[in-house]
N, C-alpha and C. Protein backbone atom coordinates (compact mmCIF):
# COMPACT_ATOMS: atom_id res chain seq x y z
N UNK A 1 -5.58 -15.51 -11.44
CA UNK A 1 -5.75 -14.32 -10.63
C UNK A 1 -6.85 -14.58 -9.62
N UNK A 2 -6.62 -14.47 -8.85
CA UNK A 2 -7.58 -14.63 -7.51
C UNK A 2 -8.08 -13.25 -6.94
N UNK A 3 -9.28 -13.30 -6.64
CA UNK A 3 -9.85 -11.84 -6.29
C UNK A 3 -11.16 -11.66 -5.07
N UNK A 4 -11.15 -11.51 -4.54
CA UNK A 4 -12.49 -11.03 -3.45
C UNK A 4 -12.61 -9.85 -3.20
N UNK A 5 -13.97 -9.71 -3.37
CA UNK A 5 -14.71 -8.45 -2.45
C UNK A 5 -14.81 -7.66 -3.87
N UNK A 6 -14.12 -7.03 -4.72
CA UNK A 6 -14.15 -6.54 -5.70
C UNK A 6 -13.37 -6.88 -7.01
N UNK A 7 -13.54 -6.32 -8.14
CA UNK A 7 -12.61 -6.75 -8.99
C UNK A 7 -12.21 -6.35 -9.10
N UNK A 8 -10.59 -7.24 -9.43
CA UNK A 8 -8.97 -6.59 -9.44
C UNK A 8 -8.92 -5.92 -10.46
N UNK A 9 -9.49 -6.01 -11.84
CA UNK A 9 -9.29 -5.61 -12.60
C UNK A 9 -9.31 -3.86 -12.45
N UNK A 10 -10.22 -3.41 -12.04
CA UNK A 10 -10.59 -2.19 -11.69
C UNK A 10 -9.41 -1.12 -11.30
N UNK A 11 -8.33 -2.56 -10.81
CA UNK A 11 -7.67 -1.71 -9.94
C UNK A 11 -6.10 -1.87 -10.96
N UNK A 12 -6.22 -2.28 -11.75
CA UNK A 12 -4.65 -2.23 -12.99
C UNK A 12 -3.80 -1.13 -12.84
N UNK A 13 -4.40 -0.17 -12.58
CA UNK A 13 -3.60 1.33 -12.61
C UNK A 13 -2.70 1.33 -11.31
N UNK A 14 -3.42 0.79 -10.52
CA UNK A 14 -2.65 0.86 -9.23
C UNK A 14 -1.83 -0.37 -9.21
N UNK A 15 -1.48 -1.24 -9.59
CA UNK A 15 -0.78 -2.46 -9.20
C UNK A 15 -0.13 -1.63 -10.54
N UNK A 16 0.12 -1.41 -11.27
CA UNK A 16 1.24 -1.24 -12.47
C UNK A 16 1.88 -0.17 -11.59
N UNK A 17 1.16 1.41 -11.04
CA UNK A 17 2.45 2.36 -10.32
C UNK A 17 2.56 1.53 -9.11
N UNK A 18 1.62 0.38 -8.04
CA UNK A 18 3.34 -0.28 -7.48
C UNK A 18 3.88 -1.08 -8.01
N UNK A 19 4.04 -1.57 -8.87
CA UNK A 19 5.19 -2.27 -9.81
C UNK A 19 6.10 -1.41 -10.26
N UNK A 20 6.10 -0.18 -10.88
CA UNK A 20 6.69 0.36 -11.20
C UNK A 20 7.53 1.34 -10.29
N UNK A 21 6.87 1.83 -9.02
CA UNK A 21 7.59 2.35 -7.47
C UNK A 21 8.45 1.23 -7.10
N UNK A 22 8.02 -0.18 -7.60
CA UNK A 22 8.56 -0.85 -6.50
C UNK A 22 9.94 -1.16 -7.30
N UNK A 23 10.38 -0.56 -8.28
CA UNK A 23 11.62 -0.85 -9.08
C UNK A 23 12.40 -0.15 -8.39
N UNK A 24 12.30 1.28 -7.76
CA UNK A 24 12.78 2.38 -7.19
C UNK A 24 12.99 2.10 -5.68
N UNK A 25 12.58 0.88 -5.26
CA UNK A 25 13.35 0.51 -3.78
C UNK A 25 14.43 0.16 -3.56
N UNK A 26 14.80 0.99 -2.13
CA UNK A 26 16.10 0.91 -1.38
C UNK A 26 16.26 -0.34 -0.32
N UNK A 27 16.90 -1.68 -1.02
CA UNK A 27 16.68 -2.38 -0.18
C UNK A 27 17.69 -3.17 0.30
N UNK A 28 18.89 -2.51 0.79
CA UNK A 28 20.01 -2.98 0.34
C UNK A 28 20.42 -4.10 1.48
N UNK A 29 19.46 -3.83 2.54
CA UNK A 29 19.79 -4.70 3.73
C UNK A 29 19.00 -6.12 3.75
N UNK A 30 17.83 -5.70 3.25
CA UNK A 30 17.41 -7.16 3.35
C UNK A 30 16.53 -7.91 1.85
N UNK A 31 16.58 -7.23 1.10
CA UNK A 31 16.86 -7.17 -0.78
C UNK A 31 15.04 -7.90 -0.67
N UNK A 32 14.32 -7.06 0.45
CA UNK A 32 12.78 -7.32 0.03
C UNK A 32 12.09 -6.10 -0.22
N UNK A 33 12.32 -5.93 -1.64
CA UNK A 33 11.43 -4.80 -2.23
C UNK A 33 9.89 -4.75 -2.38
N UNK A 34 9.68 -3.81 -2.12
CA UNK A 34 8.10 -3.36 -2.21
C UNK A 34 7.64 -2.30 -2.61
N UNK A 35 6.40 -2.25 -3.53
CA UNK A 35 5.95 -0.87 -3.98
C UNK A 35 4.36 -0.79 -4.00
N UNK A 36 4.37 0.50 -3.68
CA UNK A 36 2.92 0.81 -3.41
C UNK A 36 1.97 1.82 -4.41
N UNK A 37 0.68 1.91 -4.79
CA UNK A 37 0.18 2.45 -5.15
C UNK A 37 -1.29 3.13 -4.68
N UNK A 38 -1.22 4.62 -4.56
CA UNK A 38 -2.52 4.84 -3.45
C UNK A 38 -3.16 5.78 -4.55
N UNK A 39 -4.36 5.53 -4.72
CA UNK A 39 -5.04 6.58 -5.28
C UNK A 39 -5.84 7.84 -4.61
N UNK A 40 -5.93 8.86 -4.95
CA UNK A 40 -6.61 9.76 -4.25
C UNK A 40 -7.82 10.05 -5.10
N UNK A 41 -8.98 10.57 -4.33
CA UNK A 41 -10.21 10.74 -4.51
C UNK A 41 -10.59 11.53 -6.09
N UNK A 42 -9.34 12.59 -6.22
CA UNK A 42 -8.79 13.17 -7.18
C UNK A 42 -8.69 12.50 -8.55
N UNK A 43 -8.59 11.64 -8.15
CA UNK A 43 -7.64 10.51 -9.46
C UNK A 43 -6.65 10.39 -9.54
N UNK A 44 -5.60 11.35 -8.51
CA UNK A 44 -4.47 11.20 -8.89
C UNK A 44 -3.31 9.75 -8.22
N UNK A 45 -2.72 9.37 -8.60
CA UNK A 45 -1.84 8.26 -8.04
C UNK A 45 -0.76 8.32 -7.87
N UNK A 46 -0.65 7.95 -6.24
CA UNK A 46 1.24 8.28 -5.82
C UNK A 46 1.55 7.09 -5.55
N UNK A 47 2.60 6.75 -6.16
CA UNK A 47 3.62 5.48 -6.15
C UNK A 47 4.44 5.90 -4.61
N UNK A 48 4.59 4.69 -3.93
CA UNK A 48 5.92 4.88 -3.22
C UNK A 48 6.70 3.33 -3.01
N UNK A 49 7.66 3.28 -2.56
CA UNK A 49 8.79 1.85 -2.53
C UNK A 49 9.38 2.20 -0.82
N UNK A 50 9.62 0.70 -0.50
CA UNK A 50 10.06 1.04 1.01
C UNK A 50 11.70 1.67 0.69
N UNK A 51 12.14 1.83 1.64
CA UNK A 51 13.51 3.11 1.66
C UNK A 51 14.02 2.39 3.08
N UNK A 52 14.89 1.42 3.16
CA UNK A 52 16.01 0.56 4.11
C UNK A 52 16.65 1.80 4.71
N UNK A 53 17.11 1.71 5.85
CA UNK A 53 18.21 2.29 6.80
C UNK A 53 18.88 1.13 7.38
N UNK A 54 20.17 1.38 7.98
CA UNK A 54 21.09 0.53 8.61
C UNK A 54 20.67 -0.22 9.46
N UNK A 55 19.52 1.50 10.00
CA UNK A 55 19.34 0.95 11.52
C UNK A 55 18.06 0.17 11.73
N UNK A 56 17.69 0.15 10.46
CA UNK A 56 16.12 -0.67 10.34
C UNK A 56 15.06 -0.22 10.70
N UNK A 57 15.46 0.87 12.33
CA UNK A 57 14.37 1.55 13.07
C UNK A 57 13.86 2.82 11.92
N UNK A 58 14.86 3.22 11.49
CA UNK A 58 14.67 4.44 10.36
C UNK A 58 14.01 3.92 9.05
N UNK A 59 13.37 3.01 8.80
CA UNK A 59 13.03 2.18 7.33
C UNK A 59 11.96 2.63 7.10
N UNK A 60 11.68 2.93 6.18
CA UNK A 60 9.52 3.85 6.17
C UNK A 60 9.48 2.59 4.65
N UNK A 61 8.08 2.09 4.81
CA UNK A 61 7.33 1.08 3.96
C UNK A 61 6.92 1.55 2.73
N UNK A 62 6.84 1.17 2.07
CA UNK A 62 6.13 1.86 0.62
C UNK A 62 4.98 2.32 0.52
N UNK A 63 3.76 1.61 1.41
CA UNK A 63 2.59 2.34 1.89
C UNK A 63 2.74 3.80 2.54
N UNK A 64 3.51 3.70 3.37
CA UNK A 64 3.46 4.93 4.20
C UNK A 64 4.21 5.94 3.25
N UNK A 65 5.39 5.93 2.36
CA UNK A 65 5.74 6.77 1.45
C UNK A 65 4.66 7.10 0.72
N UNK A 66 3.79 6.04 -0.02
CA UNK A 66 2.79 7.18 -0.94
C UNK A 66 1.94 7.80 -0.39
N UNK A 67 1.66 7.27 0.92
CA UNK A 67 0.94 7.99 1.87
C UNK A 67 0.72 9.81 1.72
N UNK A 68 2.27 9.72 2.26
CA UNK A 68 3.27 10.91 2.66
C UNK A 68 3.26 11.25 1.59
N UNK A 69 3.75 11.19 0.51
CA UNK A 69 4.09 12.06 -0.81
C UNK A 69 2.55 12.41 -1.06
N UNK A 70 1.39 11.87 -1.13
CA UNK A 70 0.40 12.23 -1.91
C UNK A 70 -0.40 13.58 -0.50
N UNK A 71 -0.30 13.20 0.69
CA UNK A 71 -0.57 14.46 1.84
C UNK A 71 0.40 15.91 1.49
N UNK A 72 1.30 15.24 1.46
CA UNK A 72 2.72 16.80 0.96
C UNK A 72 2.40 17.36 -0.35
N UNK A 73 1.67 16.57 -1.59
CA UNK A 73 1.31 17.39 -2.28
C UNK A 73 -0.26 17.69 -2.60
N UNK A 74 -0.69 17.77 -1.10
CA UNK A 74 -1.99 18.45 -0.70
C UNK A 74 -3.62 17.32 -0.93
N UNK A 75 -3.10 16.13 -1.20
CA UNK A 75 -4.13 15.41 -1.76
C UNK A 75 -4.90 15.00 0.07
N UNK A 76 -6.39 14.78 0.56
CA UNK A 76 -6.77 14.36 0.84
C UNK A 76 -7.84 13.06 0.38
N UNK A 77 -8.38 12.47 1.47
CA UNK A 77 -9.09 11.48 0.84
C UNK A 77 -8.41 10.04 -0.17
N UNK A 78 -8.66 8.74 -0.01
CA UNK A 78 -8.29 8.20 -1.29
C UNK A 78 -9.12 7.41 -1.03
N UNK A 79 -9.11 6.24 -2.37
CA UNK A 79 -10.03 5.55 -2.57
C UNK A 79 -9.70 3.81 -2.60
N UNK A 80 -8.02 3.80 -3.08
CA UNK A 80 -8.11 2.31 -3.02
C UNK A 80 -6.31 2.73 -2.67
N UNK A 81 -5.60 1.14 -2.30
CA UNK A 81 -3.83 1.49 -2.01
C UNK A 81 -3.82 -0.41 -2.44
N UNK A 82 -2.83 -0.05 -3.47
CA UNK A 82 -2.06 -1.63 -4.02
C UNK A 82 -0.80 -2.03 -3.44
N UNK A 83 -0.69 -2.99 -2.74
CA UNK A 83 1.05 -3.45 -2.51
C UNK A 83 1.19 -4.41 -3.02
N UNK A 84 2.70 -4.55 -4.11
CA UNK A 84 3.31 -5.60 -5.06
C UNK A 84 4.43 -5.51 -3.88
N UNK A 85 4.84 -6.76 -4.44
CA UNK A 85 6.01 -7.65 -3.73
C UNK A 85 5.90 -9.05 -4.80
N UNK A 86 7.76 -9.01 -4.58
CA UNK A 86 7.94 -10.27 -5.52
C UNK A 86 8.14 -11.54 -4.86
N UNK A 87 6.88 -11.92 -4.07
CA UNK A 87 6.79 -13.39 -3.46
C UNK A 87 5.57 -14.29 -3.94
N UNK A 88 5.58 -15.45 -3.09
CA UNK A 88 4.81 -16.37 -3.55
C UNK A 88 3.43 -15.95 -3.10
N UNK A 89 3.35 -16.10 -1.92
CA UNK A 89 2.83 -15.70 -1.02
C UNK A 89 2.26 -14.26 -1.03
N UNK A 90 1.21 -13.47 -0.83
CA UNK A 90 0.98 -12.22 -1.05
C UNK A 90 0.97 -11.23 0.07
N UNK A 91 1.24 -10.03 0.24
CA UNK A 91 1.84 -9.46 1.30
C UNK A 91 1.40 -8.61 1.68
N UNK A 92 0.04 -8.95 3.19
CA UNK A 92 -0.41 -7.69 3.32
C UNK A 92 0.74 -6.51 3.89
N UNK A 93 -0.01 -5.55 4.61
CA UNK A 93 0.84 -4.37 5.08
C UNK A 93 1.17 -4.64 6.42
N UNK A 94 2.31 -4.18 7.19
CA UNK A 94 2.70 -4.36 8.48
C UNK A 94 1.76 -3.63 9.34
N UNK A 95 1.61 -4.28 10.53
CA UNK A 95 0.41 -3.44 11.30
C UNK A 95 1.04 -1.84 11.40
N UNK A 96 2.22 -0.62 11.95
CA UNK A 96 2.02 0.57 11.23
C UNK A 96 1.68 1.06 10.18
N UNK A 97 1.64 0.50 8.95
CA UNK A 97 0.99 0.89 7.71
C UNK A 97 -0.47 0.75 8.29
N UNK A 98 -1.04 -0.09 8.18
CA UNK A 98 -2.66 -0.83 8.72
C UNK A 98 -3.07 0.47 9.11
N UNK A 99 -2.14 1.17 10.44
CA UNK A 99 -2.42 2.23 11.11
C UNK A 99 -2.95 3.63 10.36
N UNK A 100 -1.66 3.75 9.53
CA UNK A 100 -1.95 4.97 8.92
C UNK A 100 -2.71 4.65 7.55
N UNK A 101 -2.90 4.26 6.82
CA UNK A 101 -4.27 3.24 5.65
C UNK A 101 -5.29 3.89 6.62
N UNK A 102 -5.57 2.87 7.92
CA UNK A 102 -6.96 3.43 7.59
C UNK A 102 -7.06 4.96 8.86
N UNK A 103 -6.28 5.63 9.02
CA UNK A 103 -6.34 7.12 10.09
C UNK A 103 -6.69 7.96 8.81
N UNK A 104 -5.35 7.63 7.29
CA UNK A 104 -5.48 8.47 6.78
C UNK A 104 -6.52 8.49 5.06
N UNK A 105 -6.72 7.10 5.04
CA UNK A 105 -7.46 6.36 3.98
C UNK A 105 -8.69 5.88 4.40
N UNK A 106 -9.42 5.45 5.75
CA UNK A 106 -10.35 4.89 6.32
C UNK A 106 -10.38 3.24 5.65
N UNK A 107 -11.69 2.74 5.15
CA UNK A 107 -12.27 1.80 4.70
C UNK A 107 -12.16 1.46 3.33
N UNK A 108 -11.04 1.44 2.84
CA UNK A 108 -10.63 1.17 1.25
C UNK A 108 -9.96 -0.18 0.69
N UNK A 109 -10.23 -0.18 -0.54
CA UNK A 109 -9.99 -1.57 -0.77
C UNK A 109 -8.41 -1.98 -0.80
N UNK A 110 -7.96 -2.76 -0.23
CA UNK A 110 -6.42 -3.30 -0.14
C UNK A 110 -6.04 -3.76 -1.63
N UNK A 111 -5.70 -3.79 -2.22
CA UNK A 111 -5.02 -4.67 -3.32
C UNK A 111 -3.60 -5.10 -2.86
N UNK A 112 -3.89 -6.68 -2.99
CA UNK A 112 -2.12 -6.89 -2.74
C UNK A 112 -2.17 -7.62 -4.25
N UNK A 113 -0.93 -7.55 -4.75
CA UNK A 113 -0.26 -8.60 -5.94
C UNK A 113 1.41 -8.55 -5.71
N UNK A 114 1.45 -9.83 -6.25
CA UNK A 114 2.90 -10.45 -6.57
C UNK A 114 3.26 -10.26 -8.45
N UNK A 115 4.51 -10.50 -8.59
CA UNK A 115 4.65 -10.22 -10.05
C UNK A 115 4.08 -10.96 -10.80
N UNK A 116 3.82 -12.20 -9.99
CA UNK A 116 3.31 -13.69 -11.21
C UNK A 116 1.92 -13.43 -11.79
N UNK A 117 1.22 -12.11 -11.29
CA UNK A 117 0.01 -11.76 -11.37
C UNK A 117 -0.79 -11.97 -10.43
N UNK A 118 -1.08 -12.62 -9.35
CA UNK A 118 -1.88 -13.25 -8.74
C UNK A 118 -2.51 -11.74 -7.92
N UNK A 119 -3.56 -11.76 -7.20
CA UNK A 119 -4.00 -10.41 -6.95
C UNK A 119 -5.43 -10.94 -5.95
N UNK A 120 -5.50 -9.97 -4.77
CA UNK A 120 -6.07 -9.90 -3.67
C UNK A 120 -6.83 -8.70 -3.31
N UNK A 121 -8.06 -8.65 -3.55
CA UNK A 121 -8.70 -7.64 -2.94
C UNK A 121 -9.16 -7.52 -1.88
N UNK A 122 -8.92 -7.03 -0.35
CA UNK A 122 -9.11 -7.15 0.62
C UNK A 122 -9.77 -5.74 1.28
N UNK A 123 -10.65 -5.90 2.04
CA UNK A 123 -11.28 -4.30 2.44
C UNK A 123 -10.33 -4.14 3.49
N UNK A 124 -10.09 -2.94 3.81
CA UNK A 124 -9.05 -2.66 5.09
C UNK A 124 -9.47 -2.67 6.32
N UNK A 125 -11.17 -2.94 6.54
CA UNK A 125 -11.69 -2.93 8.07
C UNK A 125 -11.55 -4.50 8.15
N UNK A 126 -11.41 -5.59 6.88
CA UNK A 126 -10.89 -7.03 7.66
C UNK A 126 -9.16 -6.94 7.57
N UNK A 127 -8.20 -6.29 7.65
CA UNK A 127 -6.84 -6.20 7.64
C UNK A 127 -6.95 -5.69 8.92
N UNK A 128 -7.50 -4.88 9.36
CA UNK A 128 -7.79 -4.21 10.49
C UNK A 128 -9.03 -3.63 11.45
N UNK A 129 -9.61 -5.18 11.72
CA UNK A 129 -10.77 -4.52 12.50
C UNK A 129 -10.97 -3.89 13.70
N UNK A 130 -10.34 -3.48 14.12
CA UNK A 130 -10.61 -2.77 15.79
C UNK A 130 -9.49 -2.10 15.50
N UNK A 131 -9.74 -0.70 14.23
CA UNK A 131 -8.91 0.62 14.94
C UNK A 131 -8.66 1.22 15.55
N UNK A 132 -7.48 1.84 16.49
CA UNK A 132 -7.57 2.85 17.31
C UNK A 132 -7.54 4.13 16.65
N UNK A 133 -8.73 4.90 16.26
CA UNK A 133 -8.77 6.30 15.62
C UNK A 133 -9.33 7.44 16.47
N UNK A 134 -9.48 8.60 15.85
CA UNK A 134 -10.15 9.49 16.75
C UNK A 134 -11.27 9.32 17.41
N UNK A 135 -12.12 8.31 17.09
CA UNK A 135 -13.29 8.22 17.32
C UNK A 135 -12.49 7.36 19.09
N UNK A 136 -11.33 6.99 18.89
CA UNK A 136 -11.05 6.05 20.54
C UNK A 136 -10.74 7.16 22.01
N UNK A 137 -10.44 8.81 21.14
CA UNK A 137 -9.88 9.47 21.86
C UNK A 137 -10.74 9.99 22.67
């Protein structure tokens, strides 16, 4: 297990609900599943899995689903967001996720893992250093 900046361990809860979101992906077009786990300040934890469309343009990421599910059921604030994926290689978030992580999460710790265990703690201002946020408007 490989780890920086903090320990992974800390973060088990969240890499098990995205492992477990990421069973619940729709991925029928390009069979690369992903699942996410975001915690809120609360304690509470929303799983989400990316969700494929035909048109690809319509595809929302597993980040941005738990995003969304944990805002719709009123949660502000969180504290850390895990993405599993079953590769070798570990998988940060696409720069729109990046976007909304840190508009709607700020400066929190990334966790990425793969199934083999391997695990990455990354802060989200080096995934993304030069946000465009309110502070650009």
């Amino acid at each position: 297990m490989s780890e920086s900046h903090a320990s992974a361990a800390e973060f088990e809860s969240l890499i098990t609900a995205a492992k477990s979101a990421r069973e619940n992906a729709h991925a029928a077009y390009s069979n690369f599943r992903v699942g996410a786990g975001l915690r809120a300040a609360s304690g509470r934890i929303f799983g989400g899995c990316n969700v494929e469309n035909a048109t690809y343009g319509l595809t929302i990421c597993a980040e941005r689903v738990a995003i969304f599910k944990a805002i719709s059921e009123g949660e502000r604030g969180f504290d850390a967001i895990a993405v599993v994926t079953d590769t070798d290689a570990l998988t940060p978030p696409c720069g729109a996720c990046r976007q909304l992580i840190w508009e709607f999460c700020g400066d929190i710790p990334v966790i990425l893992a793969n199934l083999k265990g391997n695990v990455e703690v990354i802060p989200m201002n080096e995934l993304f250093p030069k946000p465009f946020d309110a502070s650009s408007l």
